[in-house]
Protein backbone atom coordinates (compact mmCIF):
# COMPACT_ATOMS: atom_id res chain seq x y z
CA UNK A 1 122.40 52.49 34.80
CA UNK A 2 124.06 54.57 36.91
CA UNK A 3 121.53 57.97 36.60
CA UNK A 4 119.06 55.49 36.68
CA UNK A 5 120.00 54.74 40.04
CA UNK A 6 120.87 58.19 41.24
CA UNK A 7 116.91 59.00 40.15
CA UNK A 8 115.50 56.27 42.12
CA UNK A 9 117.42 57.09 45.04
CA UNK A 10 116.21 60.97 45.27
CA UNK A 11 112.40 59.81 44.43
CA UNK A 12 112.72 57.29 47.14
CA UNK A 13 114.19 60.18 49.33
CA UNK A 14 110.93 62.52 48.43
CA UNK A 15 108.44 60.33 48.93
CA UNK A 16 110.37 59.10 52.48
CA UNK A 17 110.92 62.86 53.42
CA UNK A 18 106.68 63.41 52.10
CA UNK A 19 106.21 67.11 51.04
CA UNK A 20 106.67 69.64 53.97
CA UNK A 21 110.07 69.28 52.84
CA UNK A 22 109.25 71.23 49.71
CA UNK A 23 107.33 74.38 50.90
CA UNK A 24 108.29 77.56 50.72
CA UNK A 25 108.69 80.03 53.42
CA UNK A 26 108.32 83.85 53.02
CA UNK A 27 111.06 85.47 50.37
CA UNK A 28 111.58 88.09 48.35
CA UNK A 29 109.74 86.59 45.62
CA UNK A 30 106.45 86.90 46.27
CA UNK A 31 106.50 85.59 50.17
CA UNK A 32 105.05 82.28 48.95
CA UNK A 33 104.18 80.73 52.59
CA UNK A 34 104.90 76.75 53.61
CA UNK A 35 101.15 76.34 54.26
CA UNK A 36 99.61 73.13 53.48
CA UNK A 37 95.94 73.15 51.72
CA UNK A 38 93.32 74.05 53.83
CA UNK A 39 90.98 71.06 54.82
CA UNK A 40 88.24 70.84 51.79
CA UNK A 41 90.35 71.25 49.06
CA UNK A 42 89.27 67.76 47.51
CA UNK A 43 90.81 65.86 44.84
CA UNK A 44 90.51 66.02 40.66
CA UNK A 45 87.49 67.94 39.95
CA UNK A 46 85.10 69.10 42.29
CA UNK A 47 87.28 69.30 45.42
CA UNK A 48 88.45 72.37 44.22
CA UNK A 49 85.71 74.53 43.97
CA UNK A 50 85.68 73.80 47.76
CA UNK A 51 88.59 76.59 48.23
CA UNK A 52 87.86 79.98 46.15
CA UNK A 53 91.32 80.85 44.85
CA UNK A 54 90.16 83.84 43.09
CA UNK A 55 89.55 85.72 46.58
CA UNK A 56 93.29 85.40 47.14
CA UNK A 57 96.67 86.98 46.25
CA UNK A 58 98.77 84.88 43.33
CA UNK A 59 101.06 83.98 45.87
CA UNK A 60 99.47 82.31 48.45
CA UNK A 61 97.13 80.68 45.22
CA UNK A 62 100.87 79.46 44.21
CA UNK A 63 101.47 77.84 47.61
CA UNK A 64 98.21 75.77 47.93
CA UNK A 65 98.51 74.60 44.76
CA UNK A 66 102.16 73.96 44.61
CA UNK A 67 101.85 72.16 47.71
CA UNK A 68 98.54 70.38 46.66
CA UNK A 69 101.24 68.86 43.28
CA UNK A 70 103.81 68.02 45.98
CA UNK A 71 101.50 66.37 48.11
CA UNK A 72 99.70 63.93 45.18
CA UNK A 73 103.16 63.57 43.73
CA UNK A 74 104.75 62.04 46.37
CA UNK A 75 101.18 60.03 46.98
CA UNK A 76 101.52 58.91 43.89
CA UNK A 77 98.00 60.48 42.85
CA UNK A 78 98.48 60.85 39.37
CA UNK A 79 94.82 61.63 38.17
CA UNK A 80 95.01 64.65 41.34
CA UNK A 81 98.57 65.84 39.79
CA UNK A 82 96.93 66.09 36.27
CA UNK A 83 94.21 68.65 37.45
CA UNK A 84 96.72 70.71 39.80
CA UNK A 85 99.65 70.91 38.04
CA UNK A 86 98.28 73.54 34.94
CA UNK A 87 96.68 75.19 37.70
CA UNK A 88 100.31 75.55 39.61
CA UNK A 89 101.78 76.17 36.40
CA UNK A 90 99.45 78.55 35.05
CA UNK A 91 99.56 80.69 38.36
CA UNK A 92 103.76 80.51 38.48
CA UNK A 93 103.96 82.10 35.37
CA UNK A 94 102.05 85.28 36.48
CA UNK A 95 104.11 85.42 39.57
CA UNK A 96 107.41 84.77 37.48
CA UNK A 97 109.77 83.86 41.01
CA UNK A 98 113.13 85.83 40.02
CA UNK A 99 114.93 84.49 42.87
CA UNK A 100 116.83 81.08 42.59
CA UNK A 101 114.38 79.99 45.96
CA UNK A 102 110.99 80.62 43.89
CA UNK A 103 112.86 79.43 40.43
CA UNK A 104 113.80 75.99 42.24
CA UNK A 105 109.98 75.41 43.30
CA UNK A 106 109.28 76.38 39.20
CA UNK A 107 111.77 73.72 38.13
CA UNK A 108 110.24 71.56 40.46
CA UNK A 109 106.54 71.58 39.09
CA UNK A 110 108.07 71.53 35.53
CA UNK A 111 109.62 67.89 36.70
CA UNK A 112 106.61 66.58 37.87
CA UNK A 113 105.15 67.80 34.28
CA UNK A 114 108.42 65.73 32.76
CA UNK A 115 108.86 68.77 31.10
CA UNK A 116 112.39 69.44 31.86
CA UNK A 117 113.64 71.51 29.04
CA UNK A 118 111.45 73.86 31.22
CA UNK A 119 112.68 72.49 34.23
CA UNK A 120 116.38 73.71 33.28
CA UNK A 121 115.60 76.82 31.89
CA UNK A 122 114.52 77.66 35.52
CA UNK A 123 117.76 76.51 36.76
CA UNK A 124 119.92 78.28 34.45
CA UNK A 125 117.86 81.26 35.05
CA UNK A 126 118.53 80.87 39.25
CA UNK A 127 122.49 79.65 38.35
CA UNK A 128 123.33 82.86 36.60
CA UNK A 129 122.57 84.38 39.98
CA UNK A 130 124.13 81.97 42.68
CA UNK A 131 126.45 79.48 40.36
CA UNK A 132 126.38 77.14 43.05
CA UNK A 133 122.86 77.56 44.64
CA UNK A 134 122.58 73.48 45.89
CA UNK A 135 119.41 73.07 45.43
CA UNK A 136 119.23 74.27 41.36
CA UNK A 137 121.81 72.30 41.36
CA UNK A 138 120.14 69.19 42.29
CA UNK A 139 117.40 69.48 40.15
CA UNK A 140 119.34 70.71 37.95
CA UNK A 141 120.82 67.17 37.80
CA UNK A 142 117.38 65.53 37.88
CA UNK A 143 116.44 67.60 34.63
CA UNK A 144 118.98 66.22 32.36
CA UNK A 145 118.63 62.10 34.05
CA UNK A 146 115.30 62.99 33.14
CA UNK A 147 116.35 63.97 29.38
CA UNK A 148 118.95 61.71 29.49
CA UNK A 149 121.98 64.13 29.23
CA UNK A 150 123.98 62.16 31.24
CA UNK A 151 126.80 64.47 30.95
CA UNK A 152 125.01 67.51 32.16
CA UNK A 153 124.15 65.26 34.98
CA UNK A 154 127.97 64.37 36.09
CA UNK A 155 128.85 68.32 35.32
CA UNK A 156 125.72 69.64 37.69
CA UNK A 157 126.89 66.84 40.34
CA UNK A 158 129.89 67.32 40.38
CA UNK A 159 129.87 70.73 41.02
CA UNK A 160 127.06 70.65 43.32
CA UNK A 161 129.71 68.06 45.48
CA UNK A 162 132.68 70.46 44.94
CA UNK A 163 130.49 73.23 46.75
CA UNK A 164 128.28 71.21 49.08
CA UNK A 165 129.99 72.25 52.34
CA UNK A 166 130.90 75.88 51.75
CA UNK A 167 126.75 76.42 50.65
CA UNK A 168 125.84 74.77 53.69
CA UNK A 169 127.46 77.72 55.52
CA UNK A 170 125.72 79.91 53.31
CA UNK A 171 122.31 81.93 54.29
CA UNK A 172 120.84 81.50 51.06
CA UNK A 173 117.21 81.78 51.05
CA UNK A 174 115.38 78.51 50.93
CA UNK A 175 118.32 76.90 51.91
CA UNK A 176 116.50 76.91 55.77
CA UNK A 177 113.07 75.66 54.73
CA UNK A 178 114.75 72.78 52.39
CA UNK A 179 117.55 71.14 54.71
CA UNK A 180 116.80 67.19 54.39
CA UNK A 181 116.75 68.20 50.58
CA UNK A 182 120.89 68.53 50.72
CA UNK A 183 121.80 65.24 51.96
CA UNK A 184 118.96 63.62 49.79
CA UNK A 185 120.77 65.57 46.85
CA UNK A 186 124.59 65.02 48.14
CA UNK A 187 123.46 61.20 48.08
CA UNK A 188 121.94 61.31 44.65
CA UNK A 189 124.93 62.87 43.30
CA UNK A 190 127.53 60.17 44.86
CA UNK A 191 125.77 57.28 43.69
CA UNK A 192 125.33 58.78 40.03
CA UNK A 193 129.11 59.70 39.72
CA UNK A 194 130.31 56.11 41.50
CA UNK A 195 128.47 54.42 38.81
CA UNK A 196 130.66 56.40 36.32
């Protein structure tokens, strides 16, 4: 019950913090900007059309639609997430984020998907570059609850406690555009590893 818990806790957390939280600023991979969709940009279907994707770069095509899955996932719009999410996905892939900043927003759509083999191939891609990158970490976490590896869940929180002040010194990209994402994380990873 206890990565049961530790789940509910970080969804609550999401949905409380609402998705600003998980935009991404300019980086190195690809410069993907924390802009939300522009106004028109409708729901499943014919919303869509309303914003012509094709007349701009992959990368700021990633950010409206990542942000348009983040937005209807913490809504709880499940019918909007269903026609966005391929889209996000689809686009993601032809950027292919090498950095563990862009590889954390990957994991993320893959989790909304439930797909999180895919989700922690995306970590373990961003680990082998920062080990203790906090927010891979995290999700990292969320990934196996999800698959319910419960001991990849205590190993990837326990580490991500063991390193959770020293990274917060750290200038890690992302790290500045994600901050209420550590405590949510730091909290998730407590109450999964007091419930043994």
């Amino acid at each position: 019950m206890a990565w049961w818990v530790a789940g509910g806790l970080l969804v609550v957390t999401l949905v409380a913090l609402g998705y600003p939280v998980l935009t991404r600023g300019s980086g190195p991979a690809g410069g993907m900007g924390g802009s939300a969709p522009p106004p028109g940009m409708g729901g499943s279907g014919g919303g869509a059309s309303a914003v012509d994707l094709t007349t701009m770069s992959l990368e700021q095509q990633g950010t409206i639609l990542f942000n348009r899955v983040m937005t209807s996932s913490t809504n709880g719009d499940v019918a909007d997430v269903e026609f966005f999410l391929p889209k996000a996905l689809i686009i993601y892939e032809q950027i292919n984020p090498t950095d563990p900043d862009g590889l954390y927003h990957f994991a993320l759509l893959h989790m909304v998907g439930g797909d999180y083999d895919a989700a922690l191939e995306k970590v373990e891609e961003g680990l082998a570059q920062i080990p203790d990158y906090l927010l891979l970490l995290g999700v990292g976490a969320e990934a196996a609850i999800g698959k319910g590896d419960t001991e990849a869940a205590r190993e990837f929180y326990t580490r991500l406690l063991s390193v959770y002040d020293t990274e917060l010194g750290m200038s890690r990209v992302g790290y500045d555009h994600h901050q209420p994402m550590f405590p949510a994380y730091r909290a998730a990873a407590e109450s999964f590893l007091a419930g043994g």
